[in-house]
C-alpha atoms as a PDB file:
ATOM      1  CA  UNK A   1       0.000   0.000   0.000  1.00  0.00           C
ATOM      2  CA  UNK A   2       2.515   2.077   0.631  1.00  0.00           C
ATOM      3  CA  UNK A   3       6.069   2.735   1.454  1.00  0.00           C
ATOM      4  CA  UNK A   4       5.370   1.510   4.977  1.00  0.00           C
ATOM      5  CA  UNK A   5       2.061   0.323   4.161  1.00  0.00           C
ATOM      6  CA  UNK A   6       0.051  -2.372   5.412  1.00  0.00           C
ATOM      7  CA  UNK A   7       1.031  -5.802   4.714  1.00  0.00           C
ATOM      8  CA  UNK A   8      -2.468  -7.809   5.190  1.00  0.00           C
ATOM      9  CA  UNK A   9      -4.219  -7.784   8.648  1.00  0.00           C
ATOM     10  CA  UNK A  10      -2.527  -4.411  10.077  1.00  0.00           C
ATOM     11  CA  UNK A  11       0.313  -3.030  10.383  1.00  0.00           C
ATOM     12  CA  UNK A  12       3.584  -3.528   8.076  1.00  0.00           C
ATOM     13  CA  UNK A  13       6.425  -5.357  10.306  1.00  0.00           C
ATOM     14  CA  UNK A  14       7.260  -2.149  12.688  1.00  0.00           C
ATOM     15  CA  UNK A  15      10.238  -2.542  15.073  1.00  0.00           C
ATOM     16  CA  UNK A  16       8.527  -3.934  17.970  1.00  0.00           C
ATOM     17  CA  UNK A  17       6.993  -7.070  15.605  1.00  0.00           C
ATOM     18  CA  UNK A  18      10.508  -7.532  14.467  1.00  0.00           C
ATOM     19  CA  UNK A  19      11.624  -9.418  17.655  1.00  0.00           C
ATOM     20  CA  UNK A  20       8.628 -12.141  17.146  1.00  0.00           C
ATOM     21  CA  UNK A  21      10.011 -15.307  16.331  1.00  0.00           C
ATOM     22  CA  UNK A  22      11.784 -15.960  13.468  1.00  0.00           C
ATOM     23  CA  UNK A  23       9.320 -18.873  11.835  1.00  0.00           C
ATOM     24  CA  UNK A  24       6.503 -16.363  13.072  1.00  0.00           C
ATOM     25  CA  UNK A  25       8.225 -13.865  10.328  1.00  0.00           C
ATOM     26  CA  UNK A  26       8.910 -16.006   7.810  1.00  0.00           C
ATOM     27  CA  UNK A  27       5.346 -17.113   7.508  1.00  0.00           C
ATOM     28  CA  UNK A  28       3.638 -14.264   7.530  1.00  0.00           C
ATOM     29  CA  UNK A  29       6.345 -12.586   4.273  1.00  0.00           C
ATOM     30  CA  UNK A  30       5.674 -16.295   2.949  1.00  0.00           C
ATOM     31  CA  UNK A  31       1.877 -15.512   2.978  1.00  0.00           C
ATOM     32  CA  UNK A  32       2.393 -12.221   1.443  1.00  0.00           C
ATOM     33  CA  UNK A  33       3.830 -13.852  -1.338  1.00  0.00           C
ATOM     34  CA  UNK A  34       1.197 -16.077  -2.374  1.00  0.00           C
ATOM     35  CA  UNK A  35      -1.047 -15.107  -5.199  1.00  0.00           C
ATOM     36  CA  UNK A  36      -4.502 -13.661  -3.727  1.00  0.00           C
ATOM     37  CA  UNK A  37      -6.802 -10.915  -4.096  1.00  0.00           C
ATOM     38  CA  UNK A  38      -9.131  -9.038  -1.742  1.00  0.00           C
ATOM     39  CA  UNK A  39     -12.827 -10.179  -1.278  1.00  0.00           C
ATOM     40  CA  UNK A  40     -15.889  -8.015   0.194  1.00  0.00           C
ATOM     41  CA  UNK A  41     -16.960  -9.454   3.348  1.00  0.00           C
ATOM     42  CA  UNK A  42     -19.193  -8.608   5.459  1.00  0.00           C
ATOM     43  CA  UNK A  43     -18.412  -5.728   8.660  1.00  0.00           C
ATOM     44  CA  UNK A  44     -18.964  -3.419  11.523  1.00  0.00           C
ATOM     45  CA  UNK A  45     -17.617  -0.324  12.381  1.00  0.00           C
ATOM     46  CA  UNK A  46     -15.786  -1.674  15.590  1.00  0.00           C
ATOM     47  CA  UNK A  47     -14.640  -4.420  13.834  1.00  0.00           C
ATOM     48  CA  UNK A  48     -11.079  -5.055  11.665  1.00  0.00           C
ATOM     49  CA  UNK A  49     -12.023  -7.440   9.139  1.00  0.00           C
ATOM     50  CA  UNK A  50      -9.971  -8.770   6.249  1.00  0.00           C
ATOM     51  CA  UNK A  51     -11.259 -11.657   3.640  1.00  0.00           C
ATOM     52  CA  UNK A  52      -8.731 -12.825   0.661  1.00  0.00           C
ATOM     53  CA  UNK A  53      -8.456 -15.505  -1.970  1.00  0.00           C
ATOM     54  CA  UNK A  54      -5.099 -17.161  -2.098  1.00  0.00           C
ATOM     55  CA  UNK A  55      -4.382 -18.840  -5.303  1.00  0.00           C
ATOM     56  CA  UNK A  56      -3.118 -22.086  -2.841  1.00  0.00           C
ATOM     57  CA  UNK A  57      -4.556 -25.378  -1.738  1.00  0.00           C
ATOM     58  CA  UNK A  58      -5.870 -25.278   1.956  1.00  0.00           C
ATOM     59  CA  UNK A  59      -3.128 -27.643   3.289  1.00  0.00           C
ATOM     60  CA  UNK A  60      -0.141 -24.608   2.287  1.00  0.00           C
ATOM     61  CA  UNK A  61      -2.670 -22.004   3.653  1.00  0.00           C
ATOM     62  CA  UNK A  62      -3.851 -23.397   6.489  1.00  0.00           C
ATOM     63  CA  UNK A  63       0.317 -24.514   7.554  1.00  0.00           C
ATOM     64  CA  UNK A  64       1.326 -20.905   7.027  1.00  0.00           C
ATOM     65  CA  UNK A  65      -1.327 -19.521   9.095  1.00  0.00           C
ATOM     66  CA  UNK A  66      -0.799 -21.748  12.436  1.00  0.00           C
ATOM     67  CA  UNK A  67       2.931 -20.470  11.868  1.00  0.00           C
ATOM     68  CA  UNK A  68       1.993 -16.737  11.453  1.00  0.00           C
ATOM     69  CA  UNK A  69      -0.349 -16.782  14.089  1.00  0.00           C
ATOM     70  CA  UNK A  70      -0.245 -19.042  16.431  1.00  0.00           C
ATOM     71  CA  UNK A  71      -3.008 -19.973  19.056  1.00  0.00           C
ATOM     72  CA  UNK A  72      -6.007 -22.603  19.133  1.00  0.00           C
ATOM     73  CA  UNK A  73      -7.320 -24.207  16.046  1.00  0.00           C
ATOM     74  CA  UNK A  74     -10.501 -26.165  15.889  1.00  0.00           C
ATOM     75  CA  UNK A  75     -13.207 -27.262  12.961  1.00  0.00           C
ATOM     76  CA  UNK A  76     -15.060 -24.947  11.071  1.00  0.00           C
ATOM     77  CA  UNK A  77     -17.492 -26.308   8.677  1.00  0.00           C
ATOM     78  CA  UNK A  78     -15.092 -27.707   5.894  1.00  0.00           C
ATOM     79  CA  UNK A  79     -12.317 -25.491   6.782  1.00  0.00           C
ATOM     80  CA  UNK A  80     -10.464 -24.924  10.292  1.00  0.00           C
ATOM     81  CA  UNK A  81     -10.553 -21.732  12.459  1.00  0.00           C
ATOM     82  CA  UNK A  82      -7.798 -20.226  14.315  1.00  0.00           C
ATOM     83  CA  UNK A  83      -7.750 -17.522  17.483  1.00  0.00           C
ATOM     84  CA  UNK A  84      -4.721 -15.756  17.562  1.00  0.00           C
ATOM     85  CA  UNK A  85      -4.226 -13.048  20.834  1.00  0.00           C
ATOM     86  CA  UNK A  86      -1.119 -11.660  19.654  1.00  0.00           C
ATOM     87  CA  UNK A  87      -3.221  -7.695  19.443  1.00  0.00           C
ATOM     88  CA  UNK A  88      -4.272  -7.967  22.441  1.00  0.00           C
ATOM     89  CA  UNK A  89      -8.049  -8.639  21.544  1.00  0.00           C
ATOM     90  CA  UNK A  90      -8.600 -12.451  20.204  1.00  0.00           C
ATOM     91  CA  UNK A  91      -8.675 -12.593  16.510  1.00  0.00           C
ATOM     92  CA  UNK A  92     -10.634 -15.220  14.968  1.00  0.00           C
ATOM     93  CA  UNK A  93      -9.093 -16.186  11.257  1.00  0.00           C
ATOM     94  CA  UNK A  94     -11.436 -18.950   9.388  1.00  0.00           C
ATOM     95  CA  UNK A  95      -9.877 -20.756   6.434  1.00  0.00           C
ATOM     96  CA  UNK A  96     -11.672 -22.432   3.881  1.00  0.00           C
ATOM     97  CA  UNK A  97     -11.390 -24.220   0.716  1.00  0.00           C
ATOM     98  CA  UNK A  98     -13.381 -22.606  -2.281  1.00  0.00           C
ATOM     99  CA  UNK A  99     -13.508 -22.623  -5.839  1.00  0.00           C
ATOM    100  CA  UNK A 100      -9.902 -21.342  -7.131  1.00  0.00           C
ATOM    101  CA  UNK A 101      -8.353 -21.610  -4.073  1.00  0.00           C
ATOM    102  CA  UNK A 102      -8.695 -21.017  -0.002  1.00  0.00           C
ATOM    103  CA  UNK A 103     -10.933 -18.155   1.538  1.00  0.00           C
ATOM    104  CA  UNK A 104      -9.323 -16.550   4.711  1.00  0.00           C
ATOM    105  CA  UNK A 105     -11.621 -14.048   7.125  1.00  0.00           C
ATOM    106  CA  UNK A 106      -9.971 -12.137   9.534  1.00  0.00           C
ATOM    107  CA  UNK A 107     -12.048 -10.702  12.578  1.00  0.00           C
ATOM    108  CA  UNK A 108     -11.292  -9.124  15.615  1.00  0.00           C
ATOM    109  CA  UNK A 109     -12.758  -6.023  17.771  1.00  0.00           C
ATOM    110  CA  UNK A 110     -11.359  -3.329  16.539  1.00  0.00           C
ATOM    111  CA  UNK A 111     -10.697  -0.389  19.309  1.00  0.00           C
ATOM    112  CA  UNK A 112     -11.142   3.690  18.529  1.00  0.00           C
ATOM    113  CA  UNK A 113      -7.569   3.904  18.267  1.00  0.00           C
ATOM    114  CA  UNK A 114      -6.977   0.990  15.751  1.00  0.00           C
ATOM    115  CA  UNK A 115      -9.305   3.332  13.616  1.00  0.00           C
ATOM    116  CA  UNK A 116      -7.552   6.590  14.476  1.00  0.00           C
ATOM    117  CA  UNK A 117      -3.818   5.415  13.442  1.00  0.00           C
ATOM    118  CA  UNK A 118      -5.894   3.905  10.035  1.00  0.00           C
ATOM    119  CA  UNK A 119      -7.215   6.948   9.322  1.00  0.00           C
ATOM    120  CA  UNK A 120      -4.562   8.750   9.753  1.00  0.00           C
ATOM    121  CA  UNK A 121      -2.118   6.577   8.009  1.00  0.00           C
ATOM    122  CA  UNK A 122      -4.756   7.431   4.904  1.00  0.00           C
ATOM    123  CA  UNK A 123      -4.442  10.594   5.894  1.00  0.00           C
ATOM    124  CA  UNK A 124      -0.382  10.487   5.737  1.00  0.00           C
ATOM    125  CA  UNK A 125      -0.189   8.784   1.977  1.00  0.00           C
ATOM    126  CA  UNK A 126      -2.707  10.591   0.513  1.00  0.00           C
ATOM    127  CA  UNK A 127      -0.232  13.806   1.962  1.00  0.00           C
ATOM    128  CA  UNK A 128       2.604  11.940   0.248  1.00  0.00           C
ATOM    129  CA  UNK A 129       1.112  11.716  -2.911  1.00  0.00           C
ATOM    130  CA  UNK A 130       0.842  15.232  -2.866  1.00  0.00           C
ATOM    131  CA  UNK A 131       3.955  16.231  -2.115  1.00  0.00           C
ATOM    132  CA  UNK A 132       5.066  13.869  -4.907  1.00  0.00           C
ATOM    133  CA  UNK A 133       2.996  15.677  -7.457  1.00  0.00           C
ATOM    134  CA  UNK A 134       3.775  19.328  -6.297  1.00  0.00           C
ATOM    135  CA  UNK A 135       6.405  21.011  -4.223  1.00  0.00           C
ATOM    136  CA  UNK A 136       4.380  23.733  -3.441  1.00  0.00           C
ATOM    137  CA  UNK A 137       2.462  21.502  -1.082  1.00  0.00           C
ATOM    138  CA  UNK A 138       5.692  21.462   1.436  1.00  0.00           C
ATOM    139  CA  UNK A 139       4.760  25.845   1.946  1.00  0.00           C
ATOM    140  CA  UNK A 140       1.530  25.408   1.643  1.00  0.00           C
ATOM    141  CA  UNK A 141      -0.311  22.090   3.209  1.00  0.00           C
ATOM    142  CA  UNK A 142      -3.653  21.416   2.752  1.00  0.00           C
ATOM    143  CA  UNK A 143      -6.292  21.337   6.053  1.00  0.00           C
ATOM    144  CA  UNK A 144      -6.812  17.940   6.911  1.00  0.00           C
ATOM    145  CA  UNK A 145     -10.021  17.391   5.812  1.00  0.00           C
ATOM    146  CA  UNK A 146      -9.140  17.375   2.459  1.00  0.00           C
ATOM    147  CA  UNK A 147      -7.062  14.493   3.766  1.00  0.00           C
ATOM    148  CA  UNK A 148      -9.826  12.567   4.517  1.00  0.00           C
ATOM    149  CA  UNK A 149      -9.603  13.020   8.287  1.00  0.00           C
ATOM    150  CA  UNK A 150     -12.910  13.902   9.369  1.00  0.00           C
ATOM    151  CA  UNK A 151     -15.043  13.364  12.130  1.00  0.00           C
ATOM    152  CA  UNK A 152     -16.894  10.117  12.535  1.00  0.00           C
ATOM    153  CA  UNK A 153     -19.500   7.590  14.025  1.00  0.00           C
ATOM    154  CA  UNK A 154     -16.617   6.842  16.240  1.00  0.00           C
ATOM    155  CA  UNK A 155     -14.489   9.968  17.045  1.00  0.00           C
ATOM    156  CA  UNK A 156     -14.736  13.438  16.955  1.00  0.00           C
ATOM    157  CA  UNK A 157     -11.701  15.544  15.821  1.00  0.00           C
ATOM    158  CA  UNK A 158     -10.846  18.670  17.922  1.00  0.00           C
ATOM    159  CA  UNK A 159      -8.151  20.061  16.366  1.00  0.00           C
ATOM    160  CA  UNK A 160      -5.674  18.855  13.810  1.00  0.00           C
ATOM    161  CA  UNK A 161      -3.405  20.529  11.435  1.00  0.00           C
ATOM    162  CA  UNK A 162      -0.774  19.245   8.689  1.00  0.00           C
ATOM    163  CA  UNK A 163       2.825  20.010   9.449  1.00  0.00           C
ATOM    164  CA  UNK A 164       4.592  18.698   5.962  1.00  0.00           C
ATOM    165  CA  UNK A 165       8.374  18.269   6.789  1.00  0.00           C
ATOM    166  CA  UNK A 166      10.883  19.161   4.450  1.00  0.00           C
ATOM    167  CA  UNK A 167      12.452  17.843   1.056  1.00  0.00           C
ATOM    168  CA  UNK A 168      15.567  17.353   2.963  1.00  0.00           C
ATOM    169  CA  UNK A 169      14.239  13.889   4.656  1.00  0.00           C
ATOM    170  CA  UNK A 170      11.931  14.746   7.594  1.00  0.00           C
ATOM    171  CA  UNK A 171       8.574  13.614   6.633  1.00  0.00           C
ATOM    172  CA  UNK A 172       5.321  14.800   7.242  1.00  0.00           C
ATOM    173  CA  UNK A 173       3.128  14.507  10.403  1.00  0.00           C
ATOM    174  CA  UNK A 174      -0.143  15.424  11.632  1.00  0.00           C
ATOM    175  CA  UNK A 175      -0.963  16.608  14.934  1.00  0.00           C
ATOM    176  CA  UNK A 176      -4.838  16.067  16.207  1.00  0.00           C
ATOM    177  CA  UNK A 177      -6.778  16.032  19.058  1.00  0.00           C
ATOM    178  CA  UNK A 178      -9.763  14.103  20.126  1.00  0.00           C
ATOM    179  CA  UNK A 179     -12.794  15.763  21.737  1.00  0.00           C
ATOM    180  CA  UNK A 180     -14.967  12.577  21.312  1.00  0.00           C
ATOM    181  CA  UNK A 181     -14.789   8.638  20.989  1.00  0.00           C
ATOM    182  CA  UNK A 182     -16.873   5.671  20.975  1.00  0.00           C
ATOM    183  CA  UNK A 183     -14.593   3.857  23.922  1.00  0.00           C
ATOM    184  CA  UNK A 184     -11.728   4.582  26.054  1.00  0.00           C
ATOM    185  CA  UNK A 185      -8.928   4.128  24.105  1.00  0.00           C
ATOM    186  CA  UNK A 186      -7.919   7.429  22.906  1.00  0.00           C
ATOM    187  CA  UNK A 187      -6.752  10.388  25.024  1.00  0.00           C
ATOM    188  CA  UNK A 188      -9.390  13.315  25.149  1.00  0.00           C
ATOM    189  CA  UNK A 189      -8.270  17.024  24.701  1.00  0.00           C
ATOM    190  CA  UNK A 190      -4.592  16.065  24.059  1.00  0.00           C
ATOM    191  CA  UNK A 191      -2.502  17.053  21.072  1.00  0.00           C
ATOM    192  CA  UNK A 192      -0.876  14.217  19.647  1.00  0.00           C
ATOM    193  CA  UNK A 193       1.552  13.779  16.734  1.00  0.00           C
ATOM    194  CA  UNK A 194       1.581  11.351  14.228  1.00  0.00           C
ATOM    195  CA  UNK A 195       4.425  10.002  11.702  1.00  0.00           C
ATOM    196  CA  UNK A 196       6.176   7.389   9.771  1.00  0.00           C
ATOM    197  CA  UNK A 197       9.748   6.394   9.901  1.00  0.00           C
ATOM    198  CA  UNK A 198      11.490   2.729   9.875  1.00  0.00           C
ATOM    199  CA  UNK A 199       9.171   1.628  11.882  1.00  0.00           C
ATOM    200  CA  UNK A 200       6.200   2.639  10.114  1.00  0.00           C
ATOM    201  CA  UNK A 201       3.115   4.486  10.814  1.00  0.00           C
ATOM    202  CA  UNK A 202       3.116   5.819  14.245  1.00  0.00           C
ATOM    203  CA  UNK A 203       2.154   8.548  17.007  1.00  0.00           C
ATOM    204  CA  UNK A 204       5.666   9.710  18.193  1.00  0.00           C
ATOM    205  CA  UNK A 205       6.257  11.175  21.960  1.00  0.00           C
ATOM    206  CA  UNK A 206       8.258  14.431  21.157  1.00  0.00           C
ATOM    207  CA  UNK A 207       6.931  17.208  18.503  1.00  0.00           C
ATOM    208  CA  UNK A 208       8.334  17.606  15.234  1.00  0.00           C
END
């Protein structure tokens, strides 16, 4: 998706992931290489859900899966379905066989501030792709509602404002505030700054 993107179910690997296991790794960059293609499915707004066809017989699926995410496996209808805790909140991932190849759905709750650092990774690449275009967008930024970071169901944004880093490496972040959210997960009132580096998308402590 992007330079530090997402790479499936979240996050890209950010530092923190990097110290998982090493078979843990090299399953998940093995499932990223299969052939596969998003699929609607169905979905809530406090839910993170993922569906994809992999071009791959359930057997290869199914073994890379109980190596990228490990945790309890059981039947499901004509497939198996895994819960994996490693965000915290239990994810439930059901693999099935289908016509062409294995379905996968990933579902877990998905907290206010899961949907926040989305948003505003949107928010950050569609910023990007501006700056790539034009220059002129480094003196001038736009507001960030042209961004696409609005106000939701879910949160309400107090303030926010676009600072667009330089041309000589420091990249752009966007400072907001929350006056509203659906649960308690997100800091009311506070300015908070968020970025991408090495690590990926992130909020960072100290201000640009």
């Amino acid at each position: 998706m992007s330079g530090w993107g997402l790479s499936g179910w979240g996050w890209a690997l950010t530092c923190e992931q990097a110290t998982w296991p090493e078979a843990q790794r090299a399953a998940r960059k093995r499932i990223a290489q299969l052939p596969q293609q998003n699929l609607n499915c169905r979905t809530a707004p406090s839910e993170f859900v993922k569906c994809l066809l992999y071009r791959a017989p359930l057997g290869t699926v199914l073994d890379l899966y109980k190596k990228a995410y490990p945790g309890t496996d059981k039947a499901f209808g004509n497939g198996r379905q895994l819960t994996w805790n490693g965000l915290g909140t239990p994810a439930s991932i059901i693999i099935q066989p289908v016509s062409g190849g294995t379905r996968v759905e990933y579902r877990r709750k998905s907290p206010v501030s899961e949907q926040l650092e989305l948003d505003l990774e949107k928010a950050l690449l569609a910023l990007q792709q501006q700056q790539k275009k034009s220059p002129w967008t480094y003196l001038m930024p736009p507001d960030c509602a042209s961004l696409g970071l609005r106000s939701s169901a879910r949160y309400a944004v107090g303030e926010c404002a676009v600072l667009p880093g330089n041309l000589l490496g420091r990249g752009p972040t966007i400072a907001v505030s929350i006056s509203r959210s659906a649960d308690a997960s997100v800091p009311l009132g506070t300015m908070r700054y968020f970025t991408a580096d090495q690590c990926g998308p992130h909020f960072t402590k100290e201000k640009p």
